[in-house]
Protein backbone atom coordinates (compact mmCIF):
# COMPACT_ATOMS: atom_id res chain seq x y z
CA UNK A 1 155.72 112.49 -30.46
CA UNK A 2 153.99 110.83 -33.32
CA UNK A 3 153.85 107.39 -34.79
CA UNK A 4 152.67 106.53 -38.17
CA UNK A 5 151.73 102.99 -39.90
CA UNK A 6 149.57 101.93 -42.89
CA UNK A 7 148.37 98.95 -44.01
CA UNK A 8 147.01 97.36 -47.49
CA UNK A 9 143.42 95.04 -46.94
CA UNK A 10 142.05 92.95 -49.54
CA UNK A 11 137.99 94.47 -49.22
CA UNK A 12 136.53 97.16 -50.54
CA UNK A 13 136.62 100.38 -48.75
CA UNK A 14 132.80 100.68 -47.71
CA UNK A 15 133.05 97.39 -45.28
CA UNK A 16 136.82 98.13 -44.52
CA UNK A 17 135.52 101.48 -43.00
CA UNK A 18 132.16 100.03 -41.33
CA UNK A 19 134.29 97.32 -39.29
CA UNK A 20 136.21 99.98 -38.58
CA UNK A 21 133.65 102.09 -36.71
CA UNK A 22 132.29 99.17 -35.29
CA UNK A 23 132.18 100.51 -31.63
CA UNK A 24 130.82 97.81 -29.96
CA UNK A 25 132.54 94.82 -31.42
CA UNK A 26 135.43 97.12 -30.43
CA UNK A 27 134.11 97.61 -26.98
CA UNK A 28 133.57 94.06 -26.93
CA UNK A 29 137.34 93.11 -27.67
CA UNK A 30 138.34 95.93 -24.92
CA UNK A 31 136.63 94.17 -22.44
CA UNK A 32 138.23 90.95 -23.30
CA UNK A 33 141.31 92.23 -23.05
CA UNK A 34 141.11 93.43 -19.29
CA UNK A 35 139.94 97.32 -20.52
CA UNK A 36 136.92 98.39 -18.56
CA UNK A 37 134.86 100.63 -21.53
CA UNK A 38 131.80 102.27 -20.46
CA UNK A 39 130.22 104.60 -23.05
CA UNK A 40 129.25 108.18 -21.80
CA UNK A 41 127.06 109.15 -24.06
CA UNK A 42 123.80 107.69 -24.54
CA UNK A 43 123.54 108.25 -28.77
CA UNK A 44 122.83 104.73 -30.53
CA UNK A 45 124.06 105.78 -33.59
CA UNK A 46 127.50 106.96 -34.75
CA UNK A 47 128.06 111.14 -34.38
CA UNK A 48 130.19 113.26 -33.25
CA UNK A 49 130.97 113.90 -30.11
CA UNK A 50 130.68 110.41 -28.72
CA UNK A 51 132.73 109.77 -25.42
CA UNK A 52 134.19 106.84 -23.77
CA UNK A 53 135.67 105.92 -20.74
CA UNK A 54 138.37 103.74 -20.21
CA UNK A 55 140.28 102.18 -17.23
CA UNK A 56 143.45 99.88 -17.83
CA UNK A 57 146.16 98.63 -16.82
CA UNK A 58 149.54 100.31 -17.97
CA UNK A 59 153.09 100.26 -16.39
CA UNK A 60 152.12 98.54 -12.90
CA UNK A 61 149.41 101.31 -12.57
CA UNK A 62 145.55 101.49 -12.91
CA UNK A 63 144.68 104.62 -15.25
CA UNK A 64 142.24 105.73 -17.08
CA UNK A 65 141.35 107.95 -19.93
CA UNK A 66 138.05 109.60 -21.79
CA UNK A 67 137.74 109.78 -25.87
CA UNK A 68 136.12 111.81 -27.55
CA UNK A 69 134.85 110.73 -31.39
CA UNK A 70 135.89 114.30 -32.82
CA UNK A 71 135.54 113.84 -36.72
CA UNK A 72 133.66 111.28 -38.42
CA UNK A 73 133.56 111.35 -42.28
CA UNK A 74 132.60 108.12 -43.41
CA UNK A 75 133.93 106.44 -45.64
CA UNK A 76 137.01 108.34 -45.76
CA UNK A 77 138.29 109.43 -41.73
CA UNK A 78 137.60 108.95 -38.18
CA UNK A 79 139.41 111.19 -35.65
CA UNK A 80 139.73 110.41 -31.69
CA UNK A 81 140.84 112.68 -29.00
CA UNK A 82 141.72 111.22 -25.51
CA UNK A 83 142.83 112.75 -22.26
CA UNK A 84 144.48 110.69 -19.95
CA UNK A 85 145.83 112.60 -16.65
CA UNK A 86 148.17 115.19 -18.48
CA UNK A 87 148.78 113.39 -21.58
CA UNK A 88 146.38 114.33 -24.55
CA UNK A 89 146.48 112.14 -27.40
CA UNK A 90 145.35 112.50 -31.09
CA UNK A 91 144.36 109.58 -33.46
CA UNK A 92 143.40 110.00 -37.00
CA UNK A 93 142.18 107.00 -38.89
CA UNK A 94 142.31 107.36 -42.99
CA UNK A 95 140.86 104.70 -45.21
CA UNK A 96 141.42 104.81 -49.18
CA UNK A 97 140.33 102.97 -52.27
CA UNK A 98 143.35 101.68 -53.79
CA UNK A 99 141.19 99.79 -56.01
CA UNK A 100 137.30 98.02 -55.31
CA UNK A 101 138.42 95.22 -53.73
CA UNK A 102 141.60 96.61 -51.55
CA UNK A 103 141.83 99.06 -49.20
CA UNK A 104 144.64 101.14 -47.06
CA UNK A 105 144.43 102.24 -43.83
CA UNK A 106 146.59 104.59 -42.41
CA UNK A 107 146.80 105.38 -38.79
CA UNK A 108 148.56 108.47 -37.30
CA UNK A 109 149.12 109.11 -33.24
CA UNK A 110 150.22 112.48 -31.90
CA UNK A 111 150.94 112.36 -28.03
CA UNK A 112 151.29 116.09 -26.75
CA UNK A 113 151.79 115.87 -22.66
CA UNK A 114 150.77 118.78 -20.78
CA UNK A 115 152.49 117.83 -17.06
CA UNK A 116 155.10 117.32 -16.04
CA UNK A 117 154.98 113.71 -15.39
CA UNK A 118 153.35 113.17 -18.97
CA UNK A 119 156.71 115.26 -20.41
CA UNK A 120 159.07 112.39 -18.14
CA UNK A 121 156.85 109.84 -20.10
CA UNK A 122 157.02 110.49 -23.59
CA UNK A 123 160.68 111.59 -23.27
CA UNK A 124 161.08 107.74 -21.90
CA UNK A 125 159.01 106.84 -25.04
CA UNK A 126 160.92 109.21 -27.57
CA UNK A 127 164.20 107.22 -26.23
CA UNK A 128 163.14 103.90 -27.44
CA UNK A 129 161.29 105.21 -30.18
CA UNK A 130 162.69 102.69 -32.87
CA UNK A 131 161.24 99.86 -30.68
CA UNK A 132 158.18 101.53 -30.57
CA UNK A 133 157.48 102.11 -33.93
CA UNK A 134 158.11 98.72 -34.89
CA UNK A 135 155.94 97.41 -32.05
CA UNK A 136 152.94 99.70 -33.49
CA UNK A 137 153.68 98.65 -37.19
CA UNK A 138 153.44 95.16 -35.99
CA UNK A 139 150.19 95.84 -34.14
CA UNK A 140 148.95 97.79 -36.96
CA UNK A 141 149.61 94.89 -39.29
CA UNK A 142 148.24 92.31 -36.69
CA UNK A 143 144.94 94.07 -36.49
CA UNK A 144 144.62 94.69 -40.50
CA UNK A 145 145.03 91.09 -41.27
CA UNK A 146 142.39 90.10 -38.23
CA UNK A 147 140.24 92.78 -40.00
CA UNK A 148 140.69 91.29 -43.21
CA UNK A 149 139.72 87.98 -42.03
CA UNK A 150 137.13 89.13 -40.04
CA UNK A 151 135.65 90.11 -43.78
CA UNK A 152 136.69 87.32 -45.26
CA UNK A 153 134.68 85.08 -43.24
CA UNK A 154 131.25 87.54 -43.45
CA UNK A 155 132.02 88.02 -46.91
């Protein structure tokens, strides 16, 4: 199952793509949001092959899940693997100039289960996958214009 969004910013692509990759303000907002994020890998720059660990909350059940930073090519793509029990997920993160001072990001989210369970799952999510897509496009446009603001304000 995939889901797609994209989303026009009004900053250039350089400090679109740097907020972006900010891993600890977005570690940070994790946290604040009731996600327990420990880093697994003790690098204190950006690379690949960074790992995370994550524990949340997610249909009246505690789980977890580990990403994995698998591509980084600033200023253009970050890619993010995550296992979490036997669903494997896949999320690529594209940023391009549209011009110097606005940006688009496009997001794209491939869930592939591998159990049983994880198969029940996504079929459940496939079902109401017109809901779904509109909640990520929402979310997707919710945390562009945050961004944008964010950038506004450091600007």
């Amino acid at each position: 199952m995939q889901l797609t969004a994209r989303e026009d910013i009004e900053a250039p692509l350089d400090r679109v793509f740097a907020e972006l990759t900010n891993f600890e303000n977005i570690e940070r907002q994790a946290l604040r949001r009731g996600v327990d994020v420990q880093r697994t890998t003790a690098t204190q720059g950006i690379e690949e092959g960074m790992k995370w660990h994550v524990a949340f909350g997610f249909r009246g059940k505690q789980r977890s899940a580990d990403i994995t930073l698998t591509e980084y090519s600033p200023p253009e793509r970050v890619i993010f693997d995550s296992v979490s029990g036997g669903l494997e997920v896949h999320l690529v993160v594209d940023t391009v100039a549209l011009s110097r001072t606005r940006t688009r990001i496009s997001m794209t989210t491939e869930l592939a289960p591998k159990t049983l369970s994880a198969r029940l799952l996504v079929q459940s999510l496939k079902l109401a996958k017109g809901g779904i897509d509109k909640r990520f496009r929402a979310r997707m446009g919710k945390l562009a214009g945050e961004l944008e603001e964010r950038l506004k304000r450091t600007a």
